[in-house]
C-alpha atoms as a PDB file:
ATOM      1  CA  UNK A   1       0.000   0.000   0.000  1.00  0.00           C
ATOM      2  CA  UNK A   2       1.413   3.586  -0.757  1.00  0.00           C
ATOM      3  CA  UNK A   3       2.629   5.646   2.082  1.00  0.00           C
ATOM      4  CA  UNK A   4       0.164   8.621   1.255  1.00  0.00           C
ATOM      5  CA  UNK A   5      -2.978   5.736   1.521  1.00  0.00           C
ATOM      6  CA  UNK A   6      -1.371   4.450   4.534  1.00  0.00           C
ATOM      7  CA  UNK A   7      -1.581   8.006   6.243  1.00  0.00           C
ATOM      8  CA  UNK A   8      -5.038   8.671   5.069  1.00  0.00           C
ATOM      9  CA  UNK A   9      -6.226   5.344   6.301  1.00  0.00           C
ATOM     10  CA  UNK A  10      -4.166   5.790   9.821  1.00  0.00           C
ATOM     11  CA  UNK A  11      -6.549   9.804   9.672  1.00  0.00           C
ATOM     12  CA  UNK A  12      -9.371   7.985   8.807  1.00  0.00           C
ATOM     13  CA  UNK A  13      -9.349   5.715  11.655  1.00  0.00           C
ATOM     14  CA  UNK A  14      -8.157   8.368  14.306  1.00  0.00           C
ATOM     15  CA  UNK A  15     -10.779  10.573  13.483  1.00  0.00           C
ATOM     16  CA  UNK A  16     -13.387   7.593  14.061  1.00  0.00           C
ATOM     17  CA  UNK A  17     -11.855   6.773  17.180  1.00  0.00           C
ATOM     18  CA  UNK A  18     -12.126  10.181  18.531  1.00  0.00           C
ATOM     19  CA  UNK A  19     -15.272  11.254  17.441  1.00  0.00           C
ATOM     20  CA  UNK A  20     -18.054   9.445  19.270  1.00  0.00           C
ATOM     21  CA  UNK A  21     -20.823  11.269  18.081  1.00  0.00           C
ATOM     22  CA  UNK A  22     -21.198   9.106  15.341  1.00  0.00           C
ATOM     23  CA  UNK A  23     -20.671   5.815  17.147  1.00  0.00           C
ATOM     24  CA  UNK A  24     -23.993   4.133  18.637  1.00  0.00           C
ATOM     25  CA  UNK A  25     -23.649   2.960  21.856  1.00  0.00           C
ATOM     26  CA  UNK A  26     -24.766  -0.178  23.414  1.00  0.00           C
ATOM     27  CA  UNK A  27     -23.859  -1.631  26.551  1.00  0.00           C
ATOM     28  CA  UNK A  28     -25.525  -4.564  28.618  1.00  0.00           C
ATOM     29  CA  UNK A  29     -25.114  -5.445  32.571  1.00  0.00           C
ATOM     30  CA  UNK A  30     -26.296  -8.431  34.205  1.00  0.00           C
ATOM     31  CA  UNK A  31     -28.827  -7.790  36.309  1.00  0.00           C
ATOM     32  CA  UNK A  32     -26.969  -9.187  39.565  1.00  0.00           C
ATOM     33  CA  UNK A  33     -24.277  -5.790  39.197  1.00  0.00           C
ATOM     34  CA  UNK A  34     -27.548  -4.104  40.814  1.00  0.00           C
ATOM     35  CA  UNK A  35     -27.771  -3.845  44.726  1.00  0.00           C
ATOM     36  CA  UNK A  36     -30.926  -4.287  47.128  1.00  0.00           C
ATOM     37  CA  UNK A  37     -31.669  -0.392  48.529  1.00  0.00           C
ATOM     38  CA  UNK A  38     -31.474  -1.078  52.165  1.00  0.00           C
ATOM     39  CA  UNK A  39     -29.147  -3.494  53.449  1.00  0.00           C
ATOM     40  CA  UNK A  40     -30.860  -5.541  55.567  1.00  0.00           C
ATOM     41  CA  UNK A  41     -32.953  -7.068  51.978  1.00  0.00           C
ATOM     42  CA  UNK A  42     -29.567  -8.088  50.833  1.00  0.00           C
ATOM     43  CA  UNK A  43     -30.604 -11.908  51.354  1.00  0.00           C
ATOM     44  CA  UNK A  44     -33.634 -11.395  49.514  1.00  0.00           C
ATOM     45  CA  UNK A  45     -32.004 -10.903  46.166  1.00  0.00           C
ATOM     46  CA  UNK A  46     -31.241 -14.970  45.342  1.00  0.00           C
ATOM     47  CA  UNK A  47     -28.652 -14.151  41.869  1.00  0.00           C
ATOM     48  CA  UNK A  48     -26.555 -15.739  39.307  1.00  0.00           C
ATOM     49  CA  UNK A  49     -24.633 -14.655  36.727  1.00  0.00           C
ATOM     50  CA  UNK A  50     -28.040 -15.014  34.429  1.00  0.00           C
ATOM     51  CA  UNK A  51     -30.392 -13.474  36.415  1.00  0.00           C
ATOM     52  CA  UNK A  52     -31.674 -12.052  39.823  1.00  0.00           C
ATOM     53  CA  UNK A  53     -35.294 -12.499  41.569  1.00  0.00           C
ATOM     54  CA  UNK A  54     -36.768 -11.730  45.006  1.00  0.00           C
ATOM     55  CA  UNK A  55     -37.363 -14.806  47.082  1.00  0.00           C
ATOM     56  CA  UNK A  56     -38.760 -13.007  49.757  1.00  0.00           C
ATOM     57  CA  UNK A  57     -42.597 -12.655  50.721  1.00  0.00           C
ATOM     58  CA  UNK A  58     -42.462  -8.807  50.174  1.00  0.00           C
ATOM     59  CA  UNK A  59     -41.989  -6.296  47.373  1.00  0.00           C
ATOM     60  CA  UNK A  60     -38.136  -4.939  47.526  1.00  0.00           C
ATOM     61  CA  UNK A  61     -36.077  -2.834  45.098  1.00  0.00           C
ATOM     62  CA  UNK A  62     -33.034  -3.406  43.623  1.00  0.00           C
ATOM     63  CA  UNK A  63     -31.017  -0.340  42.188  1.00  0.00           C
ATOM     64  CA  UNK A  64     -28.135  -0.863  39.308  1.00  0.00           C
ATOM     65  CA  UNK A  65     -26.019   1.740  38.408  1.00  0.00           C
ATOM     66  CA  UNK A  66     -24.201   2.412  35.470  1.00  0.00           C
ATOM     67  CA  UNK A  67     -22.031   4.340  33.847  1.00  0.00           C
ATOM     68  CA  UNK A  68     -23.232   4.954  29.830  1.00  0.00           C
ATOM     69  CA  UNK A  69     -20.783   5.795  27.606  1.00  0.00           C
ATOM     70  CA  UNK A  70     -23.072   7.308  25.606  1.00  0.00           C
ATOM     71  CA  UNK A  71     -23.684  11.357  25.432  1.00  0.00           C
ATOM     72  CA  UNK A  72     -27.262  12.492  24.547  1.00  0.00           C
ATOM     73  CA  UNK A  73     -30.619   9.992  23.950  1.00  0.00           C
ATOM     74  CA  UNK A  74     -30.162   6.756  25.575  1.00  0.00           C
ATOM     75  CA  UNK A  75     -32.570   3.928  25.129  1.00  0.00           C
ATOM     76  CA  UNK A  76     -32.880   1.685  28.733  1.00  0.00           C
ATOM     77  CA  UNK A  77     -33.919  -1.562  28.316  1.00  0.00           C
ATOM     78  CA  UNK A  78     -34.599  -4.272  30.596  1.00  0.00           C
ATOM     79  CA  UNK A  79     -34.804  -8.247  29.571  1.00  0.00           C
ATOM     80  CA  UNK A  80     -36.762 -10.661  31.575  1.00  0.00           C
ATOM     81  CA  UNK A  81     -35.216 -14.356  32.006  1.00  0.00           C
ATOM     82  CA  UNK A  82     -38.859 -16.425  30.925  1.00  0.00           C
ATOM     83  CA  UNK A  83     -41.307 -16.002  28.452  1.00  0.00           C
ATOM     84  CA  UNK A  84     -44.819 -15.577  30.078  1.00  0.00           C
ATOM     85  CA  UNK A  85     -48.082 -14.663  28.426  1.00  0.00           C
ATOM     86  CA  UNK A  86     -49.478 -13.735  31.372  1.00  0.00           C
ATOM     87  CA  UNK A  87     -47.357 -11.248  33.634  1.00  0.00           C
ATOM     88  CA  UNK A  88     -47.469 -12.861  37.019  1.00  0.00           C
ATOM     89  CA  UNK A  89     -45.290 -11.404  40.224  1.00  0.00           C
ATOM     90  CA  UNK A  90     -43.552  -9.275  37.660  1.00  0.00           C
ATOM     91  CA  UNK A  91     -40.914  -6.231  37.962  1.00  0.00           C
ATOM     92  CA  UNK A  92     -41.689  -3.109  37.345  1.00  0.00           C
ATOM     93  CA  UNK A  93     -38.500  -0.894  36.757  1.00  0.00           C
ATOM     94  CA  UNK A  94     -38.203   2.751  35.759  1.00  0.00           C
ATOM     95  CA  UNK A  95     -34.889   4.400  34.283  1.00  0.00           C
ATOM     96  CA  UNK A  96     -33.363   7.430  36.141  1.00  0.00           C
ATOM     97  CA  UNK A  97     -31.099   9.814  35.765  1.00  0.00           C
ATOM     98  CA  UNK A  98     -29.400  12.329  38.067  1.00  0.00           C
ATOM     99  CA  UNK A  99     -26.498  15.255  38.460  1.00  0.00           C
ATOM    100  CA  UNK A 100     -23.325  13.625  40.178  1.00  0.00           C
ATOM    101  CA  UNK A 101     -25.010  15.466  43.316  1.00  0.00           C
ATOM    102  CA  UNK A 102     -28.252  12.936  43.458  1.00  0.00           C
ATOM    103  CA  UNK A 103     -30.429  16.561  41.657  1.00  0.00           C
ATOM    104  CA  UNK A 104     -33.439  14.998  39.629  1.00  0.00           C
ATOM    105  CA  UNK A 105     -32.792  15.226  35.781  1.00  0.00           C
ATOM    106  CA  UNK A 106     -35.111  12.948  34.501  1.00  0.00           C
ATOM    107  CA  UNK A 107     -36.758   9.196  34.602  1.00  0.00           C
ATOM    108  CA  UNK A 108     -38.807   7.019  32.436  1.00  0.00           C
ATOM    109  CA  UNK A 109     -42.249   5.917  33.367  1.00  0.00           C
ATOM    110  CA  UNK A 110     -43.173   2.753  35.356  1.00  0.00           C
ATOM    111  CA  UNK A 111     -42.686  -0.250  33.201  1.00  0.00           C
ATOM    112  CA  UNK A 112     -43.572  -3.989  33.436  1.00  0.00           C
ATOM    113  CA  UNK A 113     -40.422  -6.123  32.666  1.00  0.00           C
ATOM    114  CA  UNK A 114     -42.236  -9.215  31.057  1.00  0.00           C
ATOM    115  CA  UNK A 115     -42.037 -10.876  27.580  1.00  0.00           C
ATOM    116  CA  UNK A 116     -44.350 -12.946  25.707  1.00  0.00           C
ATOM    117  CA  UNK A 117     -41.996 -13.703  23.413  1.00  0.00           C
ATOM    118  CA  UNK A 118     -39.199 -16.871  22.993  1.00  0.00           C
ATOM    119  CA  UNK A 119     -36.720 -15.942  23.504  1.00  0.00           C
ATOM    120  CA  UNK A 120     -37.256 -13.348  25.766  1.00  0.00           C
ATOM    121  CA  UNK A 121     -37.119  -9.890  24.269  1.00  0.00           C
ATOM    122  CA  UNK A 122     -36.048  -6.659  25.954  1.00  0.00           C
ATOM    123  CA  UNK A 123     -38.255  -4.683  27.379  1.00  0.00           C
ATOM    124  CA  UNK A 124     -38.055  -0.790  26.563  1.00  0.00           C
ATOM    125  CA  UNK A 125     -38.137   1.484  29.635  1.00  0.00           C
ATOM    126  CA  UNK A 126     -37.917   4.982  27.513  1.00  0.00           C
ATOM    127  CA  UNK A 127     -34.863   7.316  25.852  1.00  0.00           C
ATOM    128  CA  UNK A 128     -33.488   9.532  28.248  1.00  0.00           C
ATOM    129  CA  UNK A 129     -31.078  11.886  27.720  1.00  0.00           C
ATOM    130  CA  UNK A 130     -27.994  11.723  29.607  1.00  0.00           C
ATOM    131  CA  UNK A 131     -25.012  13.766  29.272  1.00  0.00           C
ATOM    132  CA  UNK A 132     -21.259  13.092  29.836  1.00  0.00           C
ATOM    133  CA  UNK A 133     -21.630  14.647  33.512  1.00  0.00           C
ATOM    134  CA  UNK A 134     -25.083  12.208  34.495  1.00  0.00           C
ATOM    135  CA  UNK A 135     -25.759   9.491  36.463  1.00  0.00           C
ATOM    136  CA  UNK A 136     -27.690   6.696  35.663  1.00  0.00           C
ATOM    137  CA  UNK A 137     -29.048   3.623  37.371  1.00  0.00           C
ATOM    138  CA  UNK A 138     -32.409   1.091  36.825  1.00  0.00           C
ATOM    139  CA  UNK A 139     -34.712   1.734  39.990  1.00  0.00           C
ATOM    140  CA  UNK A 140     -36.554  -1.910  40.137  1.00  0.00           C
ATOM    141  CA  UNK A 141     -39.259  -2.929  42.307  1.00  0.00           C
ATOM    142  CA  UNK A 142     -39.208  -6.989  42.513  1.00  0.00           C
ATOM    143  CA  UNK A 143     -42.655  -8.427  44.434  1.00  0.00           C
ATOM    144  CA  UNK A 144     -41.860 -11.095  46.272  1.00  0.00           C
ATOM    145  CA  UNK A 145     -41.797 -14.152  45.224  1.00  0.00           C
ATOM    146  CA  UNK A 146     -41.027 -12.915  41.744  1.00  0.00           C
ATOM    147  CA  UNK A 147     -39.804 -13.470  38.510  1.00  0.00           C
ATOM    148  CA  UNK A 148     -36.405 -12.572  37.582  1.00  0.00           C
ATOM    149  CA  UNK A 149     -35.014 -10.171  35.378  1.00  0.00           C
ATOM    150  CA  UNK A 150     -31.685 -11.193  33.805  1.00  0.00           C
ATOM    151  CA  UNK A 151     -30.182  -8.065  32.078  1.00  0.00           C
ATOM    152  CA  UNK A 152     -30.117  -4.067  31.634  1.00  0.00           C
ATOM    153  CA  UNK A 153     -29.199  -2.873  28.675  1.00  0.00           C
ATOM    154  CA  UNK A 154     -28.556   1.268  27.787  1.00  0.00           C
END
């Protein structure tokens, strides 16, 4: 290849890789990086690397933060482990987003994590925009016994 392609190629790509406004960004988390909101539900939260669920008799939320490496609309999604027809003992999880302070920016509506189809499809929570100074997490409530949810993806 000729030097002056060579250099133009080497632009090409350093311009791509510096420039993420024009790179889509997807990212998924299992669901067990997410943490029960007080402590003492901790042991209510049964996990694995494929999912998490509440065992417990009681509704109890699970929070999982993340850190988007996106800048501007975001689309949070949240994928349940089974395929049910009927939504039975289901989460309900809402996106949020925040100022590295914990001030209110904005949060998606209430949504039912639960998939009728096979495999189980994700479930859209809303876009948000987030910006390269916002934080983000997945505010879940699991009733308990419930199903599980098995990833977040943003």
């Amino acid at each position: 290849m000729k030097k002056w392609a060579m250099g133009l190629l080497g632009t090409a790509a350093f311009a791509l890789l510096t420039t993420g406004a024009a790179i889509g960004y997807s990212d998924t988390l299992p669901a067990m990086a997410g943490h029960a909101w007080v402590a003492a539900d901790a042991g209510c939260f049964a996990s694995a690397w494929s999912e998490v669920r509440n065992t417990c008799g009681s509704t109890k939320k699970l929070l999982v933060p993340i850190q988007s490496r996106a800048n501007g609309s975001v689309n949070f999604r949240a994928t349940p482990t089974i395929t049910s027809p009927i939504c039975v003992a289901t989460p309900t999880c809402r996106a949020v987003v925040t100022t590295p302070s914990n001030g209110f920016v904005a949060q998606s509506g209430a949504t039912l994590i639960c998939s009728s189809a096979s495999p189980p499809a994700a479930v859209s929570l809303g876009t948000l925009t987030v910006s390269s100074t916002s934080v983000a997490h997945y505010d879940c409530d699991f009733p308990g016994p419930s199903a599980a949810i098995g990833s977040f993806t943003f």
